[in-house]
N, C-alpha and C. Protein backbone atom coordinates (compact mmCIF):
# COMPACT_ATOMS: atom_id res chain seq x y z
N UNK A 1 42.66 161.50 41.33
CA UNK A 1 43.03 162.49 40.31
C UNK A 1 42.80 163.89 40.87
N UNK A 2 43.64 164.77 40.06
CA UNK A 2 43.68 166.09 40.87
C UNK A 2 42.99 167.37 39.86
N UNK A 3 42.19 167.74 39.76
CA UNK A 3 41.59 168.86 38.56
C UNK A 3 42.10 170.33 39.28
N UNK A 4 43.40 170.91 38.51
CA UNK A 4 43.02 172.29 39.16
C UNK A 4 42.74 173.66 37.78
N UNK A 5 41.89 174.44 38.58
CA UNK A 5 41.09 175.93 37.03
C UNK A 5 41.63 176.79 37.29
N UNK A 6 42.65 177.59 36.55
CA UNK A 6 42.99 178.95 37.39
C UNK A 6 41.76 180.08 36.68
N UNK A 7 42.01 181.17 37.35
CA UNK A 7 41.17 182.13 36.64
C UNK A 7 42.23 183.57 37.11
N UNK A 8 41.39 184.74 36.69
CA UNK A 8 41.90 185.80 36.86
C UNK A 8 43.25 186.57 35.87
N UNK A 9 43.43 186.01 34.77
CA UNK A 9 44.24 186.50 33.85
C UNK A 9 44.06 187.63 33.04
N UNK A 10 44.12 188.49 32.33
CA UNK A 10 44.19 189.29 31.38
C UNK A 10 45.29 190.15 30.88
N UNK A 11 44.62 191.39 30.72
CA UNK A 11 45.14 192.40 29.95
C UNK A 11 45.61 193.61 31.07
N UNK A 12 46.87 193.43 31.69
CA UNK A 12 47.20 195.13 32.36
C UNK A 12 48.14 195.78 32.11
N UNK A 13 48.29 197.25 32.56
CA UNK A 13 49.07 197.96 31.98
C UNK A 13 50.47 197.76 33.41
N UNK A 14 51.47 198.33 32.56
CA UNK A 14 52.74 197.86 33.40
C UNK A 14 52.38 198.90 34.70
N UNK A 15 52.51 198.61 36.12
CA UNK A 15 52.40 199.03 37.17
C UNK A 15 51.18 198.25 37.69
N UNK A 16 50.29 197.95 37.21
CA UNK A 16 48.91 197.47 37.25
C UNK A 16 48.97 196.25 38.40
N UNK A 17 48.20 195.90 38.61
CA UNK A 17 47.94 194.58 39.92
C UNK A 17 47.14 193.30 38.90
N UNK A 18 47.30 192.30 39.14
CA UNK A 18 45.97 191.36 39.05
C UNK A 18 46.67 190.20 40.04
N UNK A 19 45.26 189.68 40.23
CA UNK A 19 44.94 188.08 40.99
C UNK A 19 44.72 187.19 40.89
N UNK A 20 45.73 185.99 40.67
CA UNK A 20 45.48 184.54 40.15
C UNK A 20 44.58 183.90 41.02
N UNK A 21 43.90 183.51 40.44
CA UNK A 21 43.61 182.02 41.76
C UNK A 21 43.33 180.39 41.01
N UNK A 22 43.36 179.94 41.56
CA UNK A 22 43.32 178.66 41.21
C UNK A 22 42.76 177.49 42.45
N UNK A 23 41.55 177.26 41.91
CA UNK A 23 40.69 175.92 42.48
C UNK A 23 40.80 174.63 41.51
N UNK A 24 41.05 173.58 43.20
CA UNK A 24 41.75 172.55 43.06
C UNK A 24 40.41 171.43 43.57
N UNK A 25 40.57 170.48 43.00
CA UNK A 25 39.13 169.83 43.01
C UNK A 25 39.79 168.06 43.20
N UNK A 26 38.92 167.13 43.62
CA UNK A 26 39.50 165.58 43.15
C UNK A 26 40.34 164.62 44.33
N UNK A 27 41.29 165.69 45.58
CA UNK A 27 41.56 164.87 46.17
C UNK A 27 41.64 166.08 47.22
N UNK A 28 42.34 165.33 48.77
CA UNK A 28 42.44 166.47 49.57
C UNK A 28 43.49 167.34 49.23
N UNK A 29 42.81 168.72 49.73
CA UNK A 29 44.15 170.05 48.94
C UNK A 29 44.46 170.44 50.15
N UNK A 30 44.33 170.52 51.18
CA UNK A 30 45.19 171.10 52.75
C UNK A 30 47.02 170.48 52.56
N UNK A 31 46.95 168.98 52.25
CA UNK A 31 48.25 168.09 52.79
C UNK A 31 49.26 168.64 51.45
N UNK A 32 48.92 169.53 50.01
CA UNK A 32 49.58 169.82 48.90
C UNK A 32 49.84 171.23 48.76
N UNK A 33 51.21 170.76 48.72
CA UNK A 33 52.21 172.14 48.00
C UNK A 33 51.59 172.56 47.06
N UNK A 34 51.47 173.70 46.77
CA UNK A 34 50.68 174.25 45.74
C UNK A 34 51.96 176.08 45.06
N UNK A 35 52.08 175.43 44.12
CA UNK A 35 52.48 176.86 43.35
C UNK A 35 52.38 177.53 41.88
N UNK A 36 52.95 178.19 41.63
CA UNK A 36 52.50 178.96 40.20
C UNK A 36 54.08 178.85 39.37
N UNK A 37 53.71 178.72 38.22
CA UNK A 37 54.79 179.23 37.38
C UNK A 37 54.26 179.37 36.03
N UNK A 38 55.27 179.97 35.60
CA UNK A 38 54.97 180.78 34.15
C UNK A 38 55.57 180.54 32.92
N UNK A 39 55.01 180.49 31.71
CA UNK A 39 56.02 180.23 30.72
C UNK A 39 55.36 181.43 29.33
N UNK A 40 56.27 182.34 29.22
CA UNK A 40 56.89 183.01 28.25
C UNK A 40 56.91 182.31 26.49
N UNK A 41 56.36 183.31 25.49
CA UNK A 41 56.04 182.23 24.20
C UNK A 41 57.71 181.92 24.02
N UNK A 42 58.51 181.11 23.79
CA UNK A 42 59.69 181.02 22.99
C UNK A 42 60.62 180.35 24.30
N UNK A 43 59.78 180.34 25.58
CA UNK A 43 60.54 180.45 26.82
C UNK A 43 60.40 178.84 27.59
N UNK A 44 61.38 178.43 28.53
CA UNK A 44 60.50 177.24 29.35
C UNK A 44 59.91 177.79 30.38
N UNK A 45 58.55 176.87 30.91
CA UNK A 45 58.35 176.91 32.00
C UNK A 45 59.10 177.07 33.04
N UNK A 46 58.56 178.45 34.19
CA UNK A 46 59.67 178.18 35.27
C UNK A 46 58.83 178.70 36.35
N UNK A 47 59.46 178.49 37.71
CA UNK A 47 58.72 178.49 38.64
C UNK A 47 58.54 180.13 39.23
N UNK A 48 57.61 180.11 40.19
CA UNK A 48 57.33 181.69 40.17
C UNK A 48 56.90 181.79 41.92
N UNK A 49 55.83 180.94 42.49
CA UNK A 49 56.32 181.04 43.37
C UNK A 49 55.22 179.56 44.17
N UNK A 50 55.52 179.29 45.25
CA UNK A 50 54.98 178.14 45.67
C UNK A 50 54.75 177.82 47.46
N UNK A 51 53.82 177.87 48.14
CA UNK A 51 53.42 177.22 49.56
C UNK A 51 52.91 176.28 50.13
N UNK A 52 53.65 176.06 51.41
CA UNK A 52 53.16 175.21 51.73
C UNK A 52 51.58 174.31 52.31
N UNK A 53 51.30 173.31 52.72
CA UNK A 53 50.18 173.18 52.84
C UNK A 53 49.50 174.24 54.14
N UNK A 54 50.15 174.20 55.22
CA UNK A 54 49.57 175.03 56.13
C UNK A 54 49.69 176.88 55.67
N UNK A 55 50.14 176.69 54.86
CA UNK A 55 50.65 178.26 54.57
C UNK A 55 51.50 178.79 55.16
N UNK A 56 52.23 178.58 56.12
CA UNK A 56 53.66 178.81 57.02
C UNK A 56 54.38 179.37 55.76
N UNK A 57 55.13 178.74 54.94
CA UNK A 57 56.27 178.79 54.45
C UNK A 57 55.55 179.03 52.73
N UNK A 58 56.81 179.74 52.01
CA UNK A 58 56.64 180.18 50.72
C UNK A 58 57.50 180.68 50.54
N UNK A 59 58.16 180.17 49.25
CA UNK A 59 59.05 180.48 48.24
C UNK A 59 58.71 181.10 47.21
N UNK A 60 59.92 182.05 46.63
CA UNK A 60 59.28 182.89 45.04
C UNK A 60 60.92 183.00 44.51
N UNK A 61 60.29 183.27 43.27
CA UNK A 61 61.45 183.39 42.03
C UNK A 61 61.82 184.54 42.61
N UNK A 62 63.37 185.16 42.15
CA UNK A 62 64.17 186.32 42.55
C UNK A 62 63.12 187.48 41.85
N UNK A 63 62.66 187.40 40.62
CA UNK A 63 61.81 187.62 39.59
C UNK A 63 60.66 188.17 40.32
N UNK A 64 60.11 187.95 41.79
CA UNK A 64 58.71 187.32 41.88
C UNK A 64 58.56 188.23 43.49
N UNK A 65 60.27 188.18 43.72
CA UNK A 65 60.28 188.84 45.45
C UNK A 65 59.58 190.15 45.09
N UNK A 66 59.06 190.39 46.70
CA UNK A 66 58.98 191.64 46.65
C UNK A 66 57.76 192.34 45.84
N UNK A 67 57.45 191.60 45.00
CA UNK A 67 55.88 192.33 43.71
C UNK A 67 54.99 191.23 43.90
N UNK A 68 55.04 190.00 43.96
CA UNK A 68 54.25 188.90 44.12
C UNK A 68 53.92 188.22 45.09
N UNK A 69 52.69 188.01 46.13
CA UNK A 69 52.55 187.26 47.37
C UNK A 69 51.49 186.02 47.03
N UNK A 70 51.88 185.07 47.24
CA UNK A 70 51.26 183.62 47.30
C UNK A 70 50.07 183.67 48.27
N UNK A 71 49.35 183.10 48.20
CA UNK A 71 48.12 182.72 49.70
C UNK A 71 47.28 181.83 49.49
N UNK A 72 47.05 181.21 50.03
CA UNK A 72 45.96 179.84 50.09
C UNK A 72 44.53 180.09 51.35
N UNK A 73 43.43 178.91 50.86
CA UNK A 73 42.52 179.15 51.67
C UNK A 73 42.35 177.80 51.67
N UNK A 74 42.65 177.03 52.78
CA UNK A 74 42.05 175.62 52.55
C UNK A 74 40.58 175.38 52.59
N UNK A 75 40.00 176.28 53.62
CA UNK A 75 39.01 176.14 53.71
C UNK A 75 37.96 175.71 51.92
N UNK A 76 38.56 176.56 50.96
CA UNK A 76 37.94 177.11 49.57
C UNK A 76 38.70 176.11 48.53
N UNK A 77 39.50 175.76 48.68
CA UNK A 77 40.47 174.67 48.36
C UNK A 77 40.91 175.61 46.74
N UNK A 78 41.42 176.27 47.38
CA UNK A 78 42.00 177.89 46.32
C UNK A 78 43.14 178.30 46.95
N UNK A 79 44.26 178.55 46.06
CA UNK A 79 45.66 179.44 46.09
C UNK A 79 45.26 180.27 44.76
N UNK A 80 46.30 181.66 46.11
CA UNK A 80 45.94 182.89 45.05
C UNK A 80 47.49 183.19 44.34
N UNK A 81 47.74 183.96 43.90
CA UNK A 81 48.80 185.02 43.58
C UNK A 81 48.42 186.30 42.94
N UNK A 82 48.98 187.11 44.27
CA UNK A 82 48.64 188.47 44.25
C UNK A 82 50.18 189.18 43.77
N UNK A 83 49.70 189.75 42.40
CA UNK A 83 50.55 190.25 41.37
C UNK A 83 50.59 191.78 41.74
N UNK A 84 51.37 192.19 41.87
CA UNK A 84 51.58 194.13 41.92
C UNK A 84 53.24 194.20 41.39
N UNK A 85 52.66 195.86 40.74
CA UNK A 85 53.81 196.50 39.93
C UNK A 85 54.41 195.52 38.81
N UNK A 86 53.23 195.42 37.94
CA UNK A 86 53.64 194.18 36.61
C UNK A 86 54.49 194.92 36.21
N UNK A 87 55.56 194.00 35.32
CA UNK A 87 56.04 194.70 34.15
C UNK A 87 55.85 193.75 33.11
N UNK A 88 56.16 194.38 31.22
CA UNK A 88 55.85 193.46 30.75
C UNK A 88 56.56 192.05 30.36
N UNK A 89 57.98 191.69 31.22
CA UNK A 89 58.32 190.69 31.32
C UNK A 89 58.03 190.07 32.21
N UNK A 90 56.41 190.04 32.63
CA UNK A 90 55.72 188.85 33.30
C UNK A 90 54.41 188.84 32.44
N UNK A 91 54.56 188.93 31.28
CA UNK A 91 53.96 188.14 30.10
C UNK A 91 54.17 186.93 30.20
N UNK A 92 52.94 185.91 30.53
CA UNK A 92 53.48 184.59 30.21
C UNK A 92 52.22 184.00 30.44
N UNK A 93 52.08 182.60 30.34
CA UNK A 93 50.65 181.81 30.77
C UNK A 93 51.18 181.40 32.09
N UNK A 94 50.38 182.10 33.22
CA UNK A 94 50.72 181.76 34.69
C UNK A 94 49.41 179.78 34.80
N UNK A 95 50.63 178.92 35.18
CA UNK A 95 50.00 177.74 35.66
C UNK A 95 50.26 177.41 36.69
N UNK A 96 48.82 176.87 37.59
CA UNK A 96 48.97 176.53 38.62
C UNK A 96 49.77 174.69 38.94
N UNK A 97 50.27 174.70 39.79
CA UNK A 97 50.85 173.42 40.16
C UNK A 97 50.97 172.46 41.90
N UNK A 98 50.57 171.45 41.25
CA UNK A 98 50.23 170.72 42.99
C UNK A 98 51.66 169.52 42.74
N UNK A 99 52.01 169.32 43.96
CA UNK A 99 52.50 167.84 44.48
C UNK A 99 52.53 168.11 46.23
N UNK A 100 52.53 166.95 46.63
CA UNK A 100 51.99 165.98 47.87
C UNK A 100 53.49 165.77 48.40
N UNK A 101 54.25 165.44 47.00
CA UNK A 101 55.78 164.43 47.42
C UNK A 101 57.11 165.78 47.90
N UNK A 102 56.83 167.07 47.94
CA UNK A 102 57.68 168.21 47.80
C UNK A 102 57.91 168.87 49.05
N UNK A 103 58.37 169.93 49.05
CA UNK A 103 57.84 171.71 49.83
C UNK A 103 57.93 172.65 49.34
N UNK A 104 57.65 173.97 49.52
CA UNK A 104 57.28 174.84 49.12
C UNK A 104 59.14 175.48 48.58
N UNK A 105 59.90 175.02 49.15
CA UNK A 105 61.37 175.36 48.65
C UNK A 105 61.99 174.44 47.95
N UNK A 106 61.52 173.10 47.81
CA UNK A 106 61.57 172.07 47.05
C UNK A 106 61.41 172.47 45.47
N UNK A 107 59.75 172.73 45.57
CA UNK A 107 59.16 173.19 44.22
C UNK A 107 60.18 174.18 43.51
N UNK A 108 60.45 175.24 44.04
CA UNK A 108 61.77 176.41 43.34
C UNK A 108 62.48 175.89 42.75
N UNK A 109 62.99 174.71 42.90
CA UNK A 109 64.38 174.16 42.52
C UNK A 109 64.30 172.99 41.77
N UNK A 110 63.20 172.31 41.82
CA UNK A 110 62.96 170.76 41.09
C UNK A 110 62.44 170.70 39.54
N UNK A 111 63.15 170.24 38.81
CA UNK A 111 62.57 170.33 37.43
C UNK A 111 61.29 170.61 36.96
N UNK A 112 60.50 171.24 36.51
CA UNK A 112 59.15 171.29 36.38
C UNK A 112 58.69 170.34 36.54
N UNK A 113 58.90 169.63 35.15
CA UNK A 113 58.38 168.41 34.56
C UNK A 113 58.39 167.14 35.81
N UNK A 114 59.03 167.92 36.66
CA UNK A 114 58.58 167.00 37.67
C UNK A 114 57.44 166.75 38.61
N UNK A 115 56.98 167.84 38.38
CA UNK A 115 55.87 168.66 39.42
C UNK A 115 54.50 167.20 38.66
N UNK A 116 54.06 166.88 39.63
CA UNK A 116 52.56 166.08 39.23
C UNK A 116 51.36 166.65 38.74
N UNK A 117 50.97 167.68 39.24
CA UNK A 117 49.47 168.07 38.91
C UNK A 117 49.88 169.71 38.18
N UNK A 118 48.76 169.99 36.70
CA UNK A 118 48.80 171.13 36.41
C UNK A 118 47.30 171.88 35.68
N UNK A 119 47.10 172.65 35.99
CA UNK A 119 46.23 173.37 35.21
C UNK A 119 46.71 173.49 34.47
N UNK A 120 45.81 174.17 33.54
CA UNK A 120 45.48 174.19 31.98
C UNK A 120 46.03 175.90 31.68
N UNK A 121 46.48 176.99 32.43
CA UNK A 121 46.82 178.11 32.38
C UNK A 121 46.20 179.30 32.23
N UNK A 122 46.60 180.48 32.60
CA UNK A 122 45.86 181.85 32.25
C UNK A 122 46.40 182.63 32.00
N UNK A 123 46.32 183.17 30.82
CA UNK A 123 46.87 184.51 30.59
C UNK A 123 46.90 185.61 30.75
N UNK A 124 48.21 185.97 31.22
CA UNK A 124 48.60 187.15 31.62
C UNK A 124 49.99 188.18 30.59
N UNK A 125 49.08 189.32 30.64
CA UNK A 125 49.36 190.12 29.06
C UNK A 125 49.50 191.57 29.86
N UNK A 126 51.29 192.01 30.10
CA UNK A 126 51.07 193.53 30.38
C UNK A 126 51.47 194.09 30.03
N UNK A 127 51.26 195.53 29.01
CA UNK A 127 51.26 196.43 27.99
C UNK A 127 52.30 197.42 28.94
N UNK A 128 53.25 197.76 27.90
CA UNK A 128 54.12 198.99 28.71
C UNK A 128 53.55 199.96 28.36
């Protein structure tokens, strides 16, 4: 079984930065894709951005280029997402997400609901 906690959510103002992270607990986390996505109240879940196990490779939403960078630490068995220049249509509960069976350009494109492992979410709230 796979337990992952994100933390680092709140309250920022549009331009503002914050830092997801999310620790992953239960099985080995080096060999798993690991990414984030977000869901909006009224909205579906969708993907935001996602890497691979060595950290080589990473994918992000069109949404996500350019303001958002992914990073992992195997060592800590933690992926981050480093958020800059919010706006407030990245209001949403950012959740973290694992699978084993994927890749990091896989995840972008594959139904959520397909994805195996999820945290429980954190909210992220940015005020124009």
């Amino acid at each position: 079984q796979v337990q992952l906690v994100e933390s680092g959510g709140g309250l920022v103002q549009a331009g503002g930065s914050l830092r997801l992270s999310c620790a992953a607990s239960g099985r080995t986390f080096s060999t798993d894709v690991m990414g984030w996505f977000r869901q909006a109240p009224g909205k579906e879940r969708e993907f935001v951005a996602a890497i691979s196990w060595s950290g080589g490779s990473a994918s992000y939403a069109d949404s996500a280029k350019g303001r958002f960078t992914i990073s992992r630490d195997n060592a800590k068995n933690t992926v981050y997402l480093q958020m800059n220049s919010l706006k407030p249509e990245d209001t949403a509960v950012y959740y973290c997400a694992t699978d084993r069976r994927t890749s990091a350009q896989a995840m972008g494109v594959m139904p959520y609901k397909d994805v195996g492992y999820w945290g429980q979410g954190t909210q992220v709230t940015v005020s124009s």
